[in-house]
C-alpha atoms as a PDB file:
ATOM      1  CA  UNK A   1      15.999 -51.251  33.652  1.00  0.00           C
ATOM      2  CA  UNK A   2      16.898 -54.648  35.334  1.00  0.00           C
ATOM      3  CA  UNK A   3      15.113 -57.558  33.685  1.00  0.00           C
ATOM      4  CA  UNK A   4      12.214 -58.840  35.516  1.00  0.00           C
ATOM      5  CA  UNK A   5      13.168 -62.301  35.091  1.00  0.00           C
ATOM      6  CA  UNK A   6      17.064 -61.682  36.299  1.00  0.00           C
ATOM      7  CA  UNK A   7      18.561 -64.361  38.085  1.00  0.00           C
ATOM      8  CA  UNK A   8      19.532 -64.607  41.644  1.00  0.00           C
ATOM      9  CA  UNK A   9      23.206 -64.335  40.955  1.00  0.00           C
ATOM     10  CA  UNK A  10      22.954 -61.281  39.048  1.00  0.00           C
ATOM     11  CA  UNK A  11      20.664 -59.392  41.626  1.00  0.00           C
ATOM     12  CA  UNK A  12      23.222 -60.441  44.674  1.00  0.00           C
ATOM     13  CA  UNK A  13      25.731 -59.191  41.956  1.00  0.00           C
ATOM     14  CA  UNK A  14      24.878 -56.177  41.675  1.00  0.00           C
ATOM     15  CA  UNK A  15      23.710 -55.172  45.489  1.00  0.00           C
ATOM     16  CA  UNK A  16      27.469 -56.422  46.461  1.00  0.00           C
ATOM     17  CA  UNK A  17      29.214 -54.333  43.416  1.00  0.00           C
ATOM     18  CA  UNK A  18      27.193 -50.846  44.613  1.00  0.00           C
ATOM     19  CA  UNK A  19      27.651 -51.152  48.035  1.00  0.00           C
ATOM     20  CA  UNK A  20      31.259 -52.131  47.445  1.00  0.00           C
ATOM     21  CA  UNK A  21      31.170 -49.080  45.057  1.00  0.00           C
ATOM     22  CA  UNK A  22      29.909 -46.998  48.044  1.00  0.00           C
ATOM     23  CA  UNK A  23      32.034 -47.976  50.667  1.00  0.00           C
ATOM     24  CA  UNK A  24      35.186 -48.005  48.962  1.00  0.00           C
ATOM     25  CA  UNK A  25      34.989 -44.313  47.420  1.00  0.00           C
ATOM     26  CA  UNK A  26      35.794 -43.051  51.198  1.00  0.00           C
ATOM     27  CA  UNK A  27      39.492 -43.488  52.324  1.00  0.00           C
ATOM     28  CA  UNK A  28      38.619 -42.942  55.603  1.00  0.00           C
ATOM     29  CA  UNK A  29      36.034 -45.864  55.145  1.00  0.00           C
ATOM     30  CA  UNK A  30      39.035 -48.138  53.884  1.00  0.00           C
ATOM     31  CA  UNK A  31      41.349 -46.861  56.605  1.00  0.00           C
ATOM     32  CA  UNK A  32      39.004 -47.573  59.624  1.00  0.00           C
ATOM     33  CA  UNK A  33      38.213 -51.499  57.675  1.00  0.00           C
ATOM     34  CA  UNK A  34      34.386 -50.716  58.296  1.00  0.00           C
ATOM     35  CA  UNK A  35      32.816 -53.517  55.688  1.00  0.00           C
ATOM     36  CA  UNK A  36      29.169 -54.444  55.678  1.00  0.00           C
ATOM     37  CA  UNK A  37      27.358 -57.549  55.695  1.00  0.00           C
ATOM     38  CA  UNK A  38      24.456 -57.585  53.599  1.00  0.00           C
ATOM     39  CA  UNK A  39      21.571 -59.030  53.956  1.00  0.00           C
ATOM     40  CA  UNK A  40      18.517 -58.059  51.648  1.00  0.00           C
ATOM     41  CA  UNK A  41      18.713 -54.694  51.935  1.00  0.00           C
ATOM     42  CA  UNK A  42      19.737 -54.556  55.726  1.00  0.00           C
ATOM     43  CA  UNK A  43      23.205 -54.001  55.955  1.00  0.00           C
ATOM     44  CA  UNK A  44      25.123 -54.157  59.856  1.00  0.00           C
ATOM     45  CA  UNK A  45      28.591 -52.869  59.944  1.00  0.00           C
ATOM     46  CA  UNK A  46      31.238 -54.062  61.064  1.00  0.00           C
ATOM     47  CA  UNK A  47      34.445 -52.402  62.700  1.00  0.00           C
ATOM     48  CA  UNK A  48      37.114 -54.917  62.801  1.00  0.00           C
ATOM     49  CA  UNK A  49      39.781 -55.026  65.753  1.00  0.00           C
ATOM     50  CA  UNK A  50      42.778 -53.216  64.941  1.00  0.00           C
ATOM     51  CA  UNK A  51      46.174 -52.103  67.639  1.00  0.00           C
ATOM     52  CA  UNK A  52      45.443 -48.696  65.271  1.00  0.00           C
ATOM     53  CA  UNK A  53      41.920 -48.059  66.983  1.00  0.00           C
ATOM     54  CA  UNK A  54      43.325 -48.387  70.511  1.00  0.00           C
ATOM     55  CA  UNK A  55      42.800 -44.564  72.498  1.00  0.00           C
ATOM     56  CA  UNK A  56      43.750 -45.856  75.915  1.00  0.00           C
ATOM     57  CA  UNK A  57      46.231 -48.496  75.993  1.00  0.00           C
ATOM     58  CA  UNK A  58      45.999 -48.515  79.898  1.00  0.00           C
ATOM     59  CA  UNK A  59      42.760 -49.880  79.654  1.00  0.00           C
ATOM     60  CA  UNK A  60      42.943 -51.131  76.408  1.00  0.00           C
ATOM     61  CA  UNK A  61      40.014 -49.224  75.089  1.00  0.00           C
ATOM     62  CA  UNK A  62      38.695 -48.261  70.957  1.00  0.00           C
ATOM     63  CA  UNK A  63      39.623 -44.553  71.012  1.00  0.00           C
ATOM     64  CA  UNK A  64      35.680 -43.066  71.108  1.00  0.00           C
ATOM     65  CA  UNK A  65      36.698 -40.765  68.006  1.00  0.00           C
ATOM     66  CA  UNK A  66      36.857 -44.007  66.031  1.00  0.00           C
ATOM     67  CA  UNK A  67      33.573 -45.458  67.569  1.00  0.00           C
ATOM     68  CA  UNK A  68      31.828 -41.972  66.961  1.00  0.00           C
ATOM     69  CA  UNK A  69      33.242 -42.469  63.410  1.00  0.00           C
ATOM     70  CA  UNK A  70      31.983 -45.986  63.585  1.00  0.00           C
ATOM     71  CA  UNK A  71      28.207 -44.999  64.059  1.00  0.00           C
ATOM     72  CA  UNK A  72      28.572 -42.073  61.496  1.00  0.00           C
ATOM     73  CA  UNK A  73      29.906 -44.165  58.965  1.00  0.00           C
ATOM     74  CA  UNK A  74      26.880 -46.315  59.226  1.00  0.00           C
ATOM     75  CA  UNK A  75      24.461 -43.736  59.323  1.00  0.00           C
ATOM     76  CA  UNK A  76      25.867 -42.122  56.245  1.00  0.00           C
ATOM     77  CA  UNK A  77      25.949 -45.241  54.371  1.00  0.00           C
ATOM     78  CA  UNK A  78      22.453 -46.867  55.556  1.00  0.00           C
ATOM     79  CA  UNK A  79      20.586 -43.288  54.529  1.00  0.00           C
ATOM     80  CA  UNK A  80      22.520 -43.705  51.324  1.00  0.00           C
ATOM     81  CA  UNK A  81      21.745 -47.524  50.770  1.00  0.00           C
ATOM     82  CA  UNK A  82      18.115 -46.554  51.488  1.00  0.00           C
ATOM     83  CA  UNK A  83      17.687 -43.653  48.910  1.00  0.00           C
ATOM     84  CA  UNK A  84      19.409 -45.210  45.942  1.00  0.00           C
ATOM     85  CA  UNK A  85      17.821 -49.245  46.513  1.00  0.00           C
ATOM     86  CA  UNK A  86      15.106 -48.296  43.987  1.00  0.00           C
ATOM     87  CA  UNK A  87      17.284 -46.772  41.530  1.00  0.00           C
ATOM     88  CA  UNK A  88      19.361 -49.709  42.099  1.00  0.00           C
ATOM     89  CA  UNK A  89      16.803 -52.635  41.733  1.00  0.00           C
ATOM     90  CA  UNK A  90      15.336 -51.056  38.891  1.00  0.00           C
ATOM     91  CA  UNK A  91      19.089 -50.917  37.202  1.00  0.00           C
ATOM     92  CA  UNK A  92      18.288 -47.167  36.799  1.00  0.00           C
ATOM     93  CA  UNK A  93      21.970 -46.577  38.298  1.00  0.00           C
ATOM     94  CA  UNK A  94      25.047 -48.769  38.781  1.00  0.00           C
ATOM     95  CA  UNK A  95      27.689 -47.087  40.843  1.00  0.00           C
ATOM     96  CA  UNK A  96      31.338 -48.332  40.111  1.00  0.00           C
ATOM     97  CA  UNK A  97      34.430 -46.868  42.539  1.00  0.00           C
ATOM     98  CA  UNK A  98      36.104 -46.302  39.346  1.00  0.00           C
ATOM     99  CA  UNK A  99      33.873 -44.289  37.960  1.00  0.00           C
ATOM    100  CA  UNK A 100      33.414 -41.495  40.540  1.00  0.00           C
ATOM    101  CA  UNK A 101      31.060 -39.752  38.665  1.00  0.00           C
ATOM    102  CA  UNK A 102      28.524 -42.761  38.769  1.00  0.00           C
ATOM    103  CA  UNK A 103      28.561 -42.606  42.776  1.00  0.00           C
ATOM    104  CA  UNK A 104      25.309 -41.373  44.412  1.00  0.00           C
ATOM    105  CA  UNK A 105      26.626 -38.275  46.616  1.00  0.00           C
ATOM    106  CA  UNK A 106      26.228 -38.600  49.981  1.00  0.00           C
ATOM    107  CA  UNK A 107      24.532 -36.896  52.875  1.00  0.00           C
ATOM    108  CA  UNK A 108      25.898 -34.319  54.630  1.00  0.00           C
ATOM    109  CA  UNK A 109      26.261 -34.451  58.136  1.00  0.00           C
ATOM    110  CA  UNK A 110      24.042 -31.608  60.257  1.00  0.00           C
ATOM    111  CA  UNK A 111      24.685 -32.478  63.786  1.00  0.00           C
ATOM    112  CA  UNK A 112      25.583 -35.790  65.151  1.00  0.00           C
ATOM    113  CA  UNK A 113      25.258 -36.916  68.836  1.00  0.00           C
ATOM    114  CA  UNK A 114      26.466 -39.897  70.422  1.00  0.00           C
ATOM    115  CA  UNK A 115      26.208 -41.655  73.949  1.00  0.00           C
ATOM    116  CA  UNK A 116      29.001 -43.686  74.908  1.00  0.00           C
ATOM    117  CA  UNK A 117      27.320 -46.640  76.969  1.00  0.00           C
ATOM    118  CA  UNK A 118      30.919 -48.419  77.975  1.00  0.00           C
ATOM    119  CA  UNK A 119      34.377 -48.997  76.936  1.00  0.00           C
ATOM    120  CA  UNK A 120      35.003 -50.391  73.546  1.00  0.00           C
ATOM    121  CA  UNK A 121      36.671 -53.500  74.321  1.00  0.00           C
ATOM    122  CA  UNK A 122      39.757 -54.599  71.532  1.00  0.00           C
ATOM    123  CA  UNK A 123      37.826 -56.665  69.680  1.00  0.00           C
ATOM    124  CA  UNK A 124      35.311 -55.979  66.524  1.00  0.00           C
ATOM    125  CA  UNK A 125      31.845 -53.936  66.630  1.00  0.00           C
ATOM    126  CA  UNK A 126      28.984 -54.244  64.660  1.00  0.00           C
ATOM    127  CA  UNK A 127      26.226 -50.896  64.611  1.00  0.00           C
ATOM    128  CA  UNK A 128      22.897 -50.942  62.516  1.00  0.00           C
ATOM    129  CA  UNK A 129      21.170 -47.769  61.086  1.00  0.00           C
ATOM    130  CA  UNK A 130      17.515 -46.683  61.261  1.00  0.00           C
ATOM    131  CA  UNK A 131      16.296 -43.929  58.973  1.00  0.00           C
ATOM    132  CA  UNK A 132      13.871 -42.684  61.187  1.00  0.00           C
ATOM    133  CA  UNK A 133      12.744 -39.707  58.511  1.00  0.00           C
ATOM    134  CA  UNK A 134      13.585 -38.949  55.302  1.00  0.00           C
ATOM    135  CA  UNK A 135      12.183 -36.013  53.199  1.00  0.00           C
ATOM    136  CA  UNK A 136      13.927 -34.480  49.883  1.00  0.00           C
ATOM    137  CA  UNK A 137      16.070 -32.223  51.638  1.00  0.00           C
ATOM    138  CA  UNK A 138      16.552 -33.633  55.622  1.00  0.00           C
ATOM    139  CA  UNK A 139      16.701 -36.903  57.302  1.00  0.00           C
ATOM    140  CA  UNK A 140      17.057 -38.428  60.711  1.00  0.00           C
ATOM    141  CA  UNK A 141      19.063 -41.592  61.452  1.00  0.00           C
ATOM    142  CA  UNK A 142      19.352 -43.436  64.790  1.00  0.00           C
ATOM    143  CA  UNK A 143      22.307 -45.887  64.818  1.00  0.00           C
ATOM    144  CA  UNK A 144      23.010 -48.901  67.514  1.00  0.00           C
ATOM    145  CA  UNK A 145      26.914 -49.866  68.167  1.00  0.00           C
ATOM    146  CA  UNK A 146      27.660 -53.230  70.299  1.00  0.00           C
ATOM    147  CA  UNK A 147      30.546 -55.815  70.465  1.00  0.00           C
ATOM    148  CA  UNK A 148      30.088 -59.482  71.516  1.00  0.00           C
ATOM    149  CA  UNK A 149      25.929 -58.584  72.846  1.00  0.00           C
ATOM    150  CA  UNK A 150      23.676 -57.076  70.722  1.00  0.00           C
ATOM    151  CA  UNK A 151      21.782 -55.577  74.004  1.00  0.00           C
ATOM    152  CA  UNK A 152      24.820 -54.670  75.827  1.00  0.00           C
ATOM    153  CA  UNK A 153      25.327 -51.524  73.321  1.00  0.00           C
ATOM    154  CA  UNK A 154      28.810 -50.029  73.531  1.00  0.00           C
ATOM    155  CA  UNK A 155      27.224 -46.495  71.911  1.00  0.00           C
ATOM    156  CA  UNK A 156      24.362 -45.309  69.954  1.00  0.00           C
ATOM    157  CA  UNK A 157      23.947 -41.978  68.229  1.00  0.00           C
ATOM    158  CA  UNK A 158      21.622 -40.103  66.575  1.00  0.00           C
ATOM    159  CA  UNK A 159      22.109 -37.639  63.746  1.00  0.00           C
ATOM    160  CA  UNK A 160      20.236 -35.375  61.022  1.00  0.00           C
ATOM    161  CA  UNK A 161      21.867 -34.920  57.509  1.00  0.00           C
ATOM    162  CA  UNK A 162      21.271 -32.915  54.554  1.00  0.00           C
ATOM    163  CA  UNK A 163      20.035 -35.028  51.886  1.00  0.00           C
ATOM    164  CA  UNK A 164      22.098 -34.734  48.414  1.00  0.00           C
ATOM    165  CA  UNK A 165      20.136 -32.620  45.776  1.00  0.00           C
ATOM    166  CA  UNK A 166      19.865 -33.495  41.948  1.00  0.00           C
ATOM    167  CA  UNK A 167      21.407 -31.693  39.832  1.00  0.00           C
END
């Protein structure tokens, strides 16, 4: 168990390390340069610019598989962040991306849907999750995706996962 009277350094410590832990164990993750900027535990993603992410270079536009990757990516790793923060705090688990076994697994992805609002413009994007429900076995997960305007959205999805089992 963490020690009650653990200083601030060490608690910021070891939220960075696991969800550095977390986001690092997916290429796909590392490929796209999704990081996350924590804050407490609310995290907001962020996609940054990249010629790579470019679909329509007419227009230029973000290519929407990479913004519908965008959103999933953050729903994935919010519903994750969520379920393992006690485990976490309580030093019950410390996940290291060298140590896959210590990883929490992650959700598995039931159905995903996602508006496209406008054109993702070629420059970064930020998205924030909401776990809207989350039993044992299922859970619900609204995500918001916007560039320079947090009202203007550029997408927002929802999607249901399977929750990881024990054991």
């Amino acid at each position: 168990m963490a020690p009650r009277n653990e200083s601030l350094d060490a608690i910021k410590s070891r939220r960075n390390n696991t969800l550095n832990a977390l986001v690092s164990s997916v290429p796909y993750i590392r490929w796209l340069g999704i990081g996350f900027d924590r804050r407490g535990d609310e995290l907001t993603a962020v996609l940054p610019f990249d010629e790579k992410l470019i679909g329509n270079p007419m227009l230029p536009a973000i290519h929407g598989g990479v913004t519908a990757a965008f959103l999933e990516v953050t729903a994935i790793v919010e519903l994750t962040w969520t379920a393992i923060w006690e485990d976490m705090e309580q030093g019950r688990i410390a996940p290291d991306a060298a140590v896959p076994e210590s990883l929490p697994r992650l959700p598995k992805t039931i159905d995903f849907t996602v508006d496209y609002l406008r054109s993702g413009l070629p420059r970064d994007a930020y998205a924030r999750a909401r776990v809207v429900r989350s039993g044992r076995r299922y859970a619900s997960v609204h995500v918001e995706a916007w560039q320079d305007q947090r009202q203007k959205l550029l997408a927002q999805a929802t999607g249901h996962f399977l929750m990881p089992q024990d054991g």
